[in-house]
C-alpha atoms as a PDB file:
ATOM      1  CA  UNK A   1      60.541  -4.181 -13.398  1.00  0.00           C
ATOM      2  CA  UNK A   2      59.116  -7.298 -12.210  1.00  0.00           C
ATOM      3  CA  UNK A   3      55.686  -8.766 -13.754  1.00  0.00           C
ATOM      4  CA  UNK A   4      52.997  -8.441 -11.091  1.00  0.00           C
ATOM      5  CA  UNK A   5      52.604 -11.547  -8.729  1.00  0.00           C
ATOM      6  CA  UNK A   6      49.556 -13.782  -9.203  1.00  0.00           C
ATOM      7  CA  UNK A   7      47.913 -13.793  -5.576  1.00  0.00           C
ATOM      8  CA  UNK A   8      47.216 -17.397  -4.456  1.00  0.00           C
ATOM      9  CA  UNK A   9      44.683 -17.592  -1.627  1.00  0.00           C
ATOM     10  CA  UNK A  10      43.769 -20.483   0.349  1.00  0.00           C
ATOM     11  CA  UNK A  11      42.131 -22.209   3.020  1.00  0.00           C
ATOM     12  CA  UNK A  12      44.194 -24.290   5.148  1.00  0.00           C
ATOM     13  CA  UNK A  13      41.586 -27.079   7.323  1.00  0.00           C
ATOM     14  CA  UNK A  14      40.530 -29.564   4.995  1.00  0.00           C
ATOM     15  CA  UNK A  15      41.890 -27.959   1.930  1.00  0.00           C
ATOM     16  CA  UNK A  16      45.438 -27.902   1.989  1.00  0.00           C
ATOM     17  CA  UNK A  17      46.087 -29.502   5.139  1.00  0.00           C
ATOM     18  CA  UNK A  18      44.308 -32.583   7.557  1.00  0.00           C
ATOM     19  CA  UNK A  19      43.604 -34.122  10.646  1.00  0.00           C
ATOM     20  CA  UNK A  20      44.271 -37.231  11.288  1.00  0.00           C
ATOM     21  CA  UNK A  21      40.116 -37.900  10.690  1.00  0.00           C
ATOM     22  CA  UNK A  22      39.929 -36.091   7.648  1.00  0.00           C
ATOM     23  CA  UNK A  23      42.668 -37.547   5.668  1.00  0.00           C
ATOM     24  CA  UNK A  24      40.584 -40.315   3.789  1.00  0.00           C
ATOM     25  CA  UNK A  25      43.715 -42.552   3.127  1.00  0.00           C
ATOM     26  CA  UNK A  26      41.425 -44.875   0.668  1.00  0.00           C
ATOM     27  CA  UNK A  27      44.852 -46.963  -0.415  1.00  0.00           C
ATOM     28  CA  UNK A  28      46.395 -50.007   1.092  1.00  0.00           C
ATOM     29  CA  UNK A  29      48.771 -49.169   4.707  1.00  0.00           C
ATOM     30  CA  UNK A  30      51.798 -49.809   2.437  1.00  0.00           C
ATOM     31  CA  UNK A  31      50.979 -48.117  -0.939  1.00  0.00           C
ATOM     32  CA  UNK A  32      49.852 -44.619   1.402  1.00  0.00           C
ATOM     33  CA  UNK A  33      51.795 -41.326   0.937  1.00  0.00           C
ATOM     34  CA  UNK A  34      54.421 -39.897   3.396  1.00  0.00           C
ATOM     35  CA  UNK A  35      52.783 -37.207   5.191  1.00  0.00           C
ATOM     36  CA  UNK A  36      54.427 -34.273   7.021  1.00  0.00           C
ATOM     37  CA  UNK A  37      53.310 -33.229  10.656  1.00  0.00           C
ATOM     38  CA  UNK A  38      52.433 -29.379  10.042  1.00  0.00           C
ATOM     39  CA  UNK A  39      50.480 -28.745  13.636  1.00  0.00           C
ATOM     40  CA  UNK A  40      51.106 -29.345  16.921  1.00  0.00           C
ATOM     41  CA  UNK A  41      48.525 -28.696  19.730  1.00  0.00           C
ATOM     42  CA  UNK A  42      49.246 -29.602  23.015  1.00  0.00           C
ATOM     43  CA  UNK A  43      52.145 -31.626  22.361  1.00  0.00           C
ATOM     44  CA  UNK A  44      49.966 -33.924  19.937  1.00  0.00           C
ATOM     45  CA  UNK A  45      50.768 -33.910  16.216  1.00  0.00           C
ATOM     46  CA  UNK A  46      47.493 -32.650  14.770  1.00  0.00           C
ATOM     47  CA  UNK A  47      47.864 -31.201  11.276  1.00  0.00           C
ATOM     48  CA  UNK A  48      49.098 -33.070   8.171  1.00  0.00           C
ATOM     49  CA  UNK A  49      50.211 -32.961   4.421  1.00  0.00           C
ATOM     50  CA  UNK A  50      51.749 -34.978   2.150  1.00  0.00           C
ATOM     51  CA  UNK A  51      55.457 -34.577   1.413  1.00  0.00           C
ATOM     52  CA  UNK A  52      54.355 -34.370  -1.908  1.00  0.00           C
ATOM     53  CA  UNK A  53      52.300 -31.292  -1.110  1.00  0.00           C
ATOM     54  CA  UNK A  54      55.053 -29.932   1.394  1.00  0.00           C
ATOM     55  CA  UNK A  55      57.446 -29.676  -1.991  1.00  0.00           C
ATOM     56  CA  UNK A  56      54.661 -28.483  -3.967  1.00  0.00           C
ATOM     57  CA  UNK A  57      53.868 -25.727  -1.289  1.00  0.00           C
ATOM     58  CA  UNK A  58      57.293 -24.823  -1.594  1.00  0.00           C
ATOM     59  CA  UNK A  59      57.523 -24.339  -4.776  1.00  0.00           C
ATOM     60  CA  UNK A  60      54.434 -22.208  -4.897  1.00  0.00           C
ATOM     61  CA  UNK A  61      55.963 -19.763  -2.278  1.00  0.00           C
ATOM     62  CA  UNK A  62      58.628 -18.741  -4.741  1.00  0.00           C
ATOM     63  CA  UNK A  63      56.341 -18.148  -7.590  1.00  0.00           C
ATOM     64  CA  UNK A  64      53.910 -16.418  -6.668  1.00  0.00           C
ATOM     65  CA  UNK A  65      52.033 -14.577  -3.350  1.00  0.00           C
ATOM     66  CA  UNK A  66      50.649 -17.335  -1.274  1.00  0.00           C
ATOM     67  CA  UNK A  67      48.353 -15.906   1.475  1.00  0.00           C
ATOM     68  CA  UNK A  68      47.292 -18.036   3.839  1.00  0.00           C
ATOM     69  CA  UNK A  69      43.231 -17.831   4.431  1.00  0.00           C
ATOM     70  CA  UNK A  70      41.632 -19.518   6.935  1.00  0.00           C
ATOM     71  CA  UNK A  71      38.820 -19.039   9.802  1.00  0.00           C
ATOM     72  CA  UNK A  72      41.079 -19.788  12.143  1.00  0.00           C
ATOM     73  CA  UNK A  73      41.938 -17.420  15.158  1.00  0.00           C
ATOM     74  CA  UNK A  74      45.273 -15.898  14.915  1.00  0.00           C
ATOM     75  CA  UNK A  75      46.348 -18.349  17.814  1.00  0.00           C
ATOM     76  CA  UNK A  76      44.943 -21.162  15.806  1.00  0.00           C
ATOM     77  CA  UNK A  77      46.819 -20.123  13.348  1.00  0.00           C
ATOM     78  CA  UNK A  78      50.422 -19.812  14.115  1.00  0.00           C
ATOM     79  CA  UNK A  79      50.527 -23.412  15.768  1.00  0.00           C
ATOM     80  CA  UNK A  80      50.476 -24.081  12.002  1.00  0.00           C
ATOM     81  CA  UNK A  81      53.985 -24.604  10.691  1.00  0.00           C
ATOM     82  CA  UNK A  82      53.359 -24.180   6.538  1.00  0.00           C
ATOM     83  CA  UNK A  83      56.645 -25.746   4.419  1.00  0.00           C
ATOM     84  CA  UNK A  84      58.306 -22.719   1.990  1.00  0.00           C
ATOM     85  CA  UNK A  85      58.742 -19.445   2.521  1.00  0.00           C
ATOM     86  CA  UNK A  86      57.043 -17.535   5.056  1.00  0.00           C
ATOM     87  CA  UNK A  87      53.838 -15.863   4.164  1.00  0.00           C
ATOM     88  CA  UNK A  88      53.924 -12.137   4.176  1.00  0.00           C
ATOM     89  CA  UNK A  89      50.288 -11.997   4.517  1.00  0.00           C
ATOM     90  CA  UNK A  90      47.962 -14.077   6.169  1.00  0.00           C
ATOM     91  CA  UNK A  91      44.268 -13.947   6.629  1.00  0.00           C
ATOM     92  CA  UNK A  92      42.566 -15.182   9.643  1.00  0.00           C
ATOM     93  CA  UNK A  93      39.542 -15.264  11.844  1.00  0.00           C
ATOM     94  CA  UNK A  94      37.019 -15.475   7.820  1.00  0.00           C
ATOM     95  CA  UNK A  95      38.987 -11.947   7.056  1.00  0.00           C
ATOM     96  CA  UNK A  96      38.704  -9.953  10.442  1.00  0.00           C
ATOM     97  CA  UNK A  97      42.124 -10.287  10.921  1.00  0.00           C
ATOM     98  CA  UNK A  98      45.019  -8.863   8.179  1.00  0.00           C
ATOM     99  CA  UNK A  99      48.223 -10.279   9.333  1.00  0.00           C
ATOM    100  CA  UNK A 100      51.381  -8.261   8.115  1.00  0.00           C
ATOM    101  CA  UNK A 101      54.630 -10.107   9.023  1.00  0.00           C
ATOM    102  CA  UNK A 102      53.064 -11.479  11.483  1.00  0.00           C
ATOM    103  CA  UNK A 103      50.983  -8.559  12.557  1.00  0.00           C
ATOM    104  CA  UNK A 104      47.131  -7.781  12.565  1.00  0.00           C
ATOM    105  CA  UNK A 105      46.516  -4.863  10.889  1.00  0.00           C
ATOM    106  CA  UNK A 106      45.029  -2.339  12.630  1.00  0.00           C
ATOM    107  CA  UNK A 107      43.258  -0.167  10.108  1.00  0.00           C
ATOM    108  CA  UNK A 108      42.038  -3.172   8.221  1.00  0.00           C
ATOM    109  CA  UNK A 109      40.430  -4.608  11.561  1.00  0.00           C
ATOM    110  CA  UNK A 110      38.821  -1.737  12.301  1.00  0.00           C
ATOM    111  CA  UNK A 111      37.127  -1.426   9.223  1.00  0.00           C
ATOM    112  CA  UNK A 112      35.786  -5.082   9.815  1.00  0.00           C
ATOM    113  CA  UNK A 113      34.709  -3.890  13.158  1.00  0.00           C
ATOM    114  CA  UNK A 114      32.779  -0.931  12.101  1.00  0.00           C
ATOM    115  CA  UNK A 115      30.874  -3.116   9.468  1.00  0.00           C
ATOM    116  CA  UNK A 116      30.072  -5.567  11.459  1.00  0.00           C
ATOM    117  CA  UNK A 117      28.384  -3.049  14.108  1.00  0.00           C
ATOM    118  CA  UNK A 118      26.555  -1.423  11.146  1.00  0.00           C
ATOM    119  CA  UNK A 119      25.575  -4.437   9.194  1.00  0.00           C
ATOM    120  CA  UNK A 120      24.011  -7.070  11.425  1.00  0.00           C
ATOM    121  CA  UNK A 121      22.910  -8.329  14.288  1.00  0.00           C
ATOM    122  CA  UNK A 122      25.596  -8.124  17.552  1.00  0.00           C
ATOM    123  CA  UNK A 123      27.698 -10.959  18.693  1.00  0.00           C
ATOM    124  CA  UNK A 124      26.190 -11.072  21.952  1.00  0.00           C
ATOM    125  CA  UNK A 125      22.738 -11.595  20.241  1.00  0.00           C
ATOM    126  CA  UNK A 126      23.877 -14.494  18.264  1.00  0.00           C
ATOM    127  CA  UNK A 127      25.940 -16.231  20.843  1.00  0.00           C
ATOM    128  CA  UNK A 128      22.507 -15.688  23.645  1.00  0.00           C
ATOM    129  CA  UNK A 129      20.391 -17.602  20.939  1.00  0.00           C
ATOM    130  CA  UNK A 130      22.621 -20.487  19.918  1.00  0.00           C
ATOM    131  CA  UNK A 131      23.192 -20.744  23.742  1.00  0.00           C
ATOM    132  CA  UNK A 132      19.553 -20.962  24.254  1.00  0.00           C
ATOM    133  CA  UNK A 133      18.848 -23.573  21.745  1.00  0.00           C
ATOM    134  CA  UNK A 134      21.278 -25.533  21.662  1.00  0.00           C
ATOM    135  CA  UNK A 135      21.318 -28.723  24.080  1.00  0.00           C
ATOM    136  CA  UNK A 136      24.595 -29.756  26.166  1.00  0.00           C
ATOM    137  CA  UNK A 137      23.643 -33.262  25.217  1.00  0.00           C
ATOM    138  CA  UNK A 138      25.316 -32.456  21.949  1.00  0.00           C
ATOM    139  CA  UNK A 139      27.264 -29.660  22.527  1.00  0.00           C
ATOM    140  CA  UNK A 140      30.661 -29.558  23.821  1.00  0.00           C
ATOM    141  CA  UNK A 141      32.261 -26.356  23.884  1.00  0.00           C
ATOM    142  CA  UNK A 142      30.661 -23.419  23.232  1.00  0.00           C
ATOM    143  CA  UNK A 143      33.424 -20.618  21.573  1.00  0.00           C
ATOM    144  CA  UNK A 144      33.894 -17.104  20.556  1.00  0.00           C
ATOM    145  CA  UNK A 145      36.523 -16.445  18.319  1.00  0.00           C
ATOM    146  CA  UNK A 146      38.338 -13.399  18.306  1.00  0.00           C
ATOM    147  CA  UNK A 147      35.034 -11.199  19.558  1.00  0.00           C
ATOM    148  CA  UNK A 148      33.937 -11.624  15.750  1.00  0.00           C
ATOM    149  CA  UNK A 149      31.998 -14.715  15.085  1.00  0.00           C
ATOM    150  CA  UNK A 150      30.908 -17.537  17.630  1.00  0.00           C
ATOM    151  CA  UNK A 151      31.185 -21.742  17.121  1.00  0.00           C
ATOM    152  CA  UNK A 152      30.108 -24.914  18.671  1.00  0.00           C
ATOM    153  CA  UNK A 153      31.670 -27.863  18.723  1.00  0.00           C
ATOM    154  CA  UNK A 154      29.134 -31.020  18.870  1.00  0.00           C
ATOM    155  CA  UNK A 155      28.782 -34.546  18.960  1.00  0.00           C
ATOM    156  CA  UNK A 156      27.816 -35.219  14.812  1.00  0.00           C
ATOM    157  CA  UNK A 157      26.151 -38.341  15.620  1.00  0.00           C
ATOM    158  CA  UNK A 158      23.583 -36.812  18.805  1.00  0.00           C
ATOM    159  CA  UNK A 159      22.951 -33.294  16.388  1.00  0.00           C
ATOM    160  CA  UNK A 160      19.320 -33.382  16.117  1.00  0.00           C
ATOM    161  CA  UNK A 161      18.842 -33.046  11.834  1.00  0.00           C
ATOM    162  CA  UNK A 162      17.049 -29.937  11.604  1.00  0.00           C
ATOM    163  CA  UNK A 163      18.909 -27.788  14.195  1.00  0.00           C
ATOM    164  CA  UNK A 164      21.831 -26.536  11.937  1.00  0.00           C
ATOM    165  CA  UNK A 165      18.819 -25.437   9.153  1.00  0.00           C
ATOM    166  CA  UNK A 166      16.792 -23.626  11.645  1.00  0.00           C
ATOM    167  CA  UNK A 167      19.459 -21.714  13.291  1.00  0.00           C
ATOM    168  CA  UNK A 168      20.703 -21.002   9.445  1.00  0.00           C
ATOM    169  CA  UNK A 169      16.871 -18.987   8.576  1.00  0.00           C
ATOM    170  CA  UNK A 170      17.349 -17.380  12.291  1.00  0.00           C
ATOM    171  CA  UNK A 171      21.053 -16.228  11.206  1.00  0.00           C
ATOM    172  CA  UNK A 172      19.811 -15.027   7.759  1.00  0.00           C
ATOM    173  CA  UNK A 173      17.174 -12.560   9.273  1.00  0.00           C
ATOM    174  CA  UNK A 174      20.176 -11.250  11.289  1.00  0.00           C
ATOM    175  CA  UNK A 175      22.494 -11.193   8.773  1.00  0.00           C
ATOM    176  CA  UNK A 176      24.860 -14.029   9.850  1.00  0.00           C
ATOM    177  CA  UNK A 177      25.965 -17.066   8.000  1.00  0.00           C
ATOM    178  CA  UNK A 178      25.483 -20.719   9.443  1.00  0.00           C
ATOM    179  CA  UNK A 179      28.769 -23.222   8.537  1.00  0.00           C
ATOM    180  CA  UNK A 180      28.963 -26.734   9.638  1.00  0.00           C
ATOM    181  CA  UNK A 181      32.396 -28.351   9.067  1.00  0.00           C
ATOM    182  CA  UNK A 182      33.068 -31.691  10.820  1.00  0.00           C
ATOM    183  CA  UNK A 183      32.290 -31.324  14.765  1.00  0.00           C
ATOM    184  CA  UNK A 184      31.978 -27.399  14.320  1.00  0.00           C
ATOM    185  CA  UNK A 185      28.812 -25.143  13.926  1.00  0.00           C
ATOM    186  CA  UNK A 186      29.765 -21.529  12.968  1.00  0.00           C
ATOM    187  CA  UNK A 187      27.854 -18.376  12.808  1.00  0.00           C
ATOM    188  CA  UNK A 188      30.000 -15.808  11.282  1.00  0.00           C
ATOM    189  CA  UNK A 189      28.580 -12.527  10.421  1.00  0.00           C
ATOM    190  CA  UNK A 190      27.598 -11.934   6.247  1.00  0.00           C
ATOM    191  CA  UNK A 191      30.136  -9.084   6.545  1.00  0.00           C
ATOM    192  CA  UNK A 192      32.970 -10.918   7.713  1.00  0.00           C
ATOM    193  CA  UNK A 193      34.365 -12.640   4.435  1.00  0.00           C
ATOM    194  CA  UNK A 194      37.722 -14.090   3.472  1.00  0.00           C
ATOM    195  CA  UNK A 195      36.844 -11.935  -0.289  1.00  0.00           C
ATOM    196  CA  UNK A 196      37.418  -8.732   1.147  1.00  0.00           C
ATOM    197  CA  UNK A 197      40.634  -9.367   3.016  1.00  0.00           C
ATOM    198  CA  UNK A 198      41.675 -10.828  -0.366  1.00  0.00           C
ATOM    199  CA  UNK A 199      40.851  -8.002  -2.698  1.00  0.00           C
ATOM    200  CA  UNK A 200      42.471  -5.953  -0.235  1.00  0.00           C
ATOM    201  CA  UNK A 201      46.113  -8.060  -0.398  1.00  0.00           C
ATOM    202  CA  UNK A 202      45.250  -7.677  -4.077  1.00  0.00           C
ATOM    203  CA  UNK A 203      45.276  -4.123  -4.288  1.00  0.00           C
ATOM    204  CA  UNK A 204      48.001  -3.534  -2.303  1.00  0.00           C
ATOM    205  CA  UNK A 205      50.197  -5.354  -4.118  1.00  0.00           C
ATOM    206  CA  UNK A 206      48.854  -5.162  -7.320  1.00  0.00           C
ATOM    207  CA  UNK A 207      48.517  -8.980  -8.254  1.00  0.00           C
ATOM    208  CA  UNK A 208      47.939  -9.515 -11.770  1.00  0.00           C
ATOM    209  CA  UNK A 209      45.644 -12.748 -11.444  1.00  0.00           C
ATOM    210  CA  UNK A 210      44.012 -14.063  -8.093  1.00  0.00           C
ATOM    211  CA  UNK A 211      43.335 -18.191  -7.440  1.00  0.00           C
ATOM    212  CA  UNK A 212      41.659 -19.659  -4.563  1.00  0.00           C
ATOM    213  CA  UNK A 213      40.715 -22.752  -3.339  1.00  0.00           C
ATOM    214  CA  UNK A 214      38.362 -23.890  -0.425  1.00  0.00           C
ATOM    215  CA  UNK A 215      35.841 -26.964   0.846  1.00  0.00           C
ATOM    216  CA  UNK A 216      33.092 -25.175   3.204  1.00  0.00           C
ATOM    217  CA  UNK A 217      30.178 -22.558   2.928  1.00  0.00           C
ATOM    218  CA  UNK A 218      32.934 -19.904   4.070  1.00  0.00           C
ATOM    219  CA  UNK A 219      34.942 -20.508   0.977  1.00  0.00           C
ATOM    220  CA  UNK A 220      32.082 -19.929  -1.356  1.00  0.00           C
ATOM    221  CA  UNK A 221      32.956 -16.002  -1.511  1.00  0.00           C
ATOM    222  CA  UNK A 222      36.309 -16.245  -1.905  1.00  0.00           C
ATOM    223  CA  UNK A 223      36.416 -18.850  -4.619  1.00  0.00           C
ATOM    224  CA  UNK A 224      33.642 -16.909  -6.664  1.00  0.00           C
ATOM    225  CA  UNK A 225      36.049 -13.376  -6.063  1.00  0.00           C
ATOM    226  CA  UNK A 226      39.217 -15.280  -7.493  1.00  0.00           C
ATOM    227  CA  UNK A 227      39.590 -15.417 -11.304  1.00  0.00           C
ATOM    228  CA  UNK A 228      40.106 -19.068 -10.761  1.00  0.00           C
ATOM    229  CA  UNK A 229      38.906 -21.373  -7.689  1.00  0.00           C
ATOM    230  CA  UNK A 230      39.334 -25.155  -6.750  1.00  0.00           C
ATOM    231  CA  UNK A 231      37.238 -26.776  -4.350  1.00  0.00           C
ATOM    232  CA  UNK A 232      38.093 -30.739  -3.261  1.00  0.00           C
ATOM    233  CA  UNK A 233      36.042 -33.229  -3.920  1.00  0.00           C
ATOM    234  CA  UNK A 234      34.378 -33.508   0.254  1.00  0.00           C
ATOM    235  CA  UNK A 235      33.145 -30.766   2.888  1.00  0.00           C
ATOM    236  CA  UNK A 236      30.280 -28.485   2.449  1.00  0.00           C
ATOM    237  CA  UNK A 237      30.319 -27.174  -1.254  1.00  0.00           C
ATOM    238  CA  UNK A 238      31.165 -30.448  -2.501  1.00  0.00           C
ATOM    239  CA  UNK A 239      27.934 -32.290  -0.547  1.00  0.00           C
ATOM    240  CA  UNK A 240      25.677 -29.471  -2.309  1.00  0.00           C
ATOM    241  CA  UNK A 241      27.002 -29.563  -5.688  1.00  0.00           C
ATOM    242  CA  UNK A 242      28.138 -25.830  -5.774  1.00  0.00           C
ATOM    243  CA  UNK A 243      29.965 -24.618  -8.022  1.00  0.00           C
ATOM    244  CA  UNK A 244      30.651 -21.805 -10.720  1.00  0.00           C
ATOM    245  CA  UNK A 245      31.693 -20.957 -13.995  1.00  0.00           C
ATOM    246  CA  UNK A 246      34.878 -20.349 -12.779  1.00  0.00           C
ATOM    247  CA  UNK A 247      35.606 -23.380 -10.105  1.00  0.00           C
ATOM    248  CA  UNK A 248      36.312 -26.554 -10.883  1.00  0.00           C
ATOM    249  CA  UNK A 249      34.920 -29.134  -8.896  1.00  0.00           C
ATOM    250  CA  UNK A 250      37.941 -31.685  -8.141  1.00  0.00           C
ATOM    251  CA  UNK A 251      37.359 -35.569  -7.352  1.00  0.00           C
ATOM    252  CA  UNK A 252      39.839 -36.102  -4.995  1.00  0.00           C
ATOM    253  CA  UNK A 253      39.283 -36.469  -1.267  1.00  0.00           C
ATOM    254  CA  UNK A 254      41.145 -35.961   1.683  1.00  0.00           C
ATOM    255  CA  UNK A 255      44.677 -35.389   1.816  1.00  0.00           C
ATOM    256  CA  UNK A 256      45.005 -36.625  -1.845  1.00  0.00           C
ATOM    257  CA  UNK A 257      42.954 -33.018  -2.794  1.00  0.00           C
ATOM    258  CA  UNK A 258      45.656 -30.823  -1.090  1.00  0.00           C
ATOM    259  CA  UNK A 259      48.618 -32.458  -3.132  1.00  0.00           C
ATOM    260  CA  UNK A 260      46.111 -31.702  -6.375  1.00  0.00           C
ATOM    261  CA  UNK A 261      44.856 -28.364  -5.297  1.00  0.00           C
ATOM    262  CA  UNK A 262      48.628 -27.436  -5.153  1.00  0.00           C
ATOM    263  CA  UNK A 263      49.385 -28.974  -8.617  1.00  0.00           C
ATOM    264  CA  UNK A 264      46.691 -26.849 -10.046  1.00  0.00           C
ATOM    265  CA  UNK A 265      47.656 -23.453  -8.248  1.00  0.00           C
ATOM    266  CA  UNK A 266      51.391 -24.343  -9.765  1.00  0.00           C
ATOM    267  CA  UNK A 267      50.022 -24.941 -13.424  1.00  0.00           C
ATOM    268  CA  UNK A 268      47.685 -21.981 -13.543  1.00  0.00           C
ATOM    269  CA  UNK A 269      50.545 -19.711 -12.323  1.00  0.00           C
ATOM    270  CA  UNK A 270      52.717 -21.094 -15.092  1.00  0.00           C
ATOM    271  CA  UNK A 271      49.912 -20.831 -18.060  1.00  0.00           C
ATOM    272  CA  UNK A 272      49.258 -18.497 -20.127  1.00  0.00           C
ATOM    273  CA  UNK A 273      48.262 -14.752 -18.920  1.00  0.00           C
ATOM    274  CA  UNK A 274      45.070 -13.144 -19.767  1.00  0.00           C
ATOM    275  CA  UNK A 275      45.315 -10.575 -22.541  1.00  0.00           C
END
């Protein structure tokens, strides 16, 4: 019988892969890694690892269960081309979405649903608010993503400094969570966590060890439900000095903290088992 699989779960934006803005290439032109194009939108390369990481990530496929774990929409998602195997499980849309193959999950997405609809405040209530007080000065697209959470994308530099923190007490009342990452604002719902669609993979498979890495707010959950987490160097947790007894706080940035974040997934799967 095969030993059970240690279950590696990770976020994808900013964590194992970048835009072209978020890869912090701190080295001269000529000494800077080859990277490998792993997103197209619209025609436009978008998405980006090293080739480094692109072997790594292969590697990892074959030894052990990579899932995939982003808040991404499932449309969002499959413009992403990953390097290795493909994933037979995928989490998207901050766990409201199981994929299979492929495939949402039906059962598992209406568990989510009935949560969320017992939990917190509605989607519509949210959305109406942020709407409301928010100014299109600053904002330029409002977005609901997958009828489960809602985002705006903004102009970083014309965000007025205390908006983000007031709608953050507003969403706490109600239940929600407020994320910014880069250009986006999110409000997900406290429900709606990347942790739970883990533990679920988990237990169907029956994955000995669980590791997880992540940059943003989002993350937090997941990281502190894995017996192991990473988180780079830059976004959200790193600015607030999070951590846990279990993370470890990398100092690489950018594109540089994929190719590590992928070195340490490969060692910890390779060490030695707890007892």
């Amino acid at each position: 019988m095969a030993p059970p699989q240690v279950l590696v779960a990770s976020d994808l934006d900013r964590t194992l892969i970048y835009s072209t803005a978020a890869l912090s290439l701190a080295v001269p032109d000529a000494e800077a890694p080859r990277l490998l194009c792993v997103e197209i939108y619209e025609g436009k390369p978008l998405s980006y690892m090293t080739e480094t990481a692109a072997g790594l990530l292969t590697e990892l496929g074959t030894s052990a269960l990579f899932v995939p774990t982003t808040t991404r929409t499932r449309e969002q998602y499959r413009r992403i081309s990953l390097p290795g195997p493909a994933p037979r499980y995928a989490i998207c849309a901050n766990g409201g979405h199981l994929l299979v193959d492929g495939v949402s999950d039906p059962d598992w997405h209406a568990r989510v649903t009935e949560r969320l609809t017992n939990e917190c405040a509605s989607l519509a209530e949210v959305r109406e608010h942020m709407a409301a007080t928010s100014d299109p000065l600053w904002v330029r697209k409002h977005r609901v993503a997958e009828d489960l959470f809602v985002y705006l994308v903004v102009e970083r530099e014309l965000l007025p400094e205390d908006w983000v923190k007031e709608l953050a007490v507003w969403a706490e009342n109600r239940g929600w969570t407020v994320s910014l990452q880069g250009r986006k604002i999110y409000a997900v719902p406290k429900p709606l966590t990347k942790s739970a669609a883990m533990r679920e993979v988990a237990r169907r498979t029956g994955a000995a060890r669980t590791l997880a890495a992540g940059d943003s707010l989002l993350d937090a959950d997941l990281l502190l439900a894995a017996d192991r987490g990473w988180r780079p160097g830059h976004g959200e947790l790193a600015e607030a000095g999070w951590t846990a007894p279990a993370i470890t706080a990398l100092p690489e940035l950018g594109v540089a903290a994929g190719e590590r974040i992928l070195r340490e997934f490969l060692a910890a799967c390779e060490g030695p088992r707890p007892a």
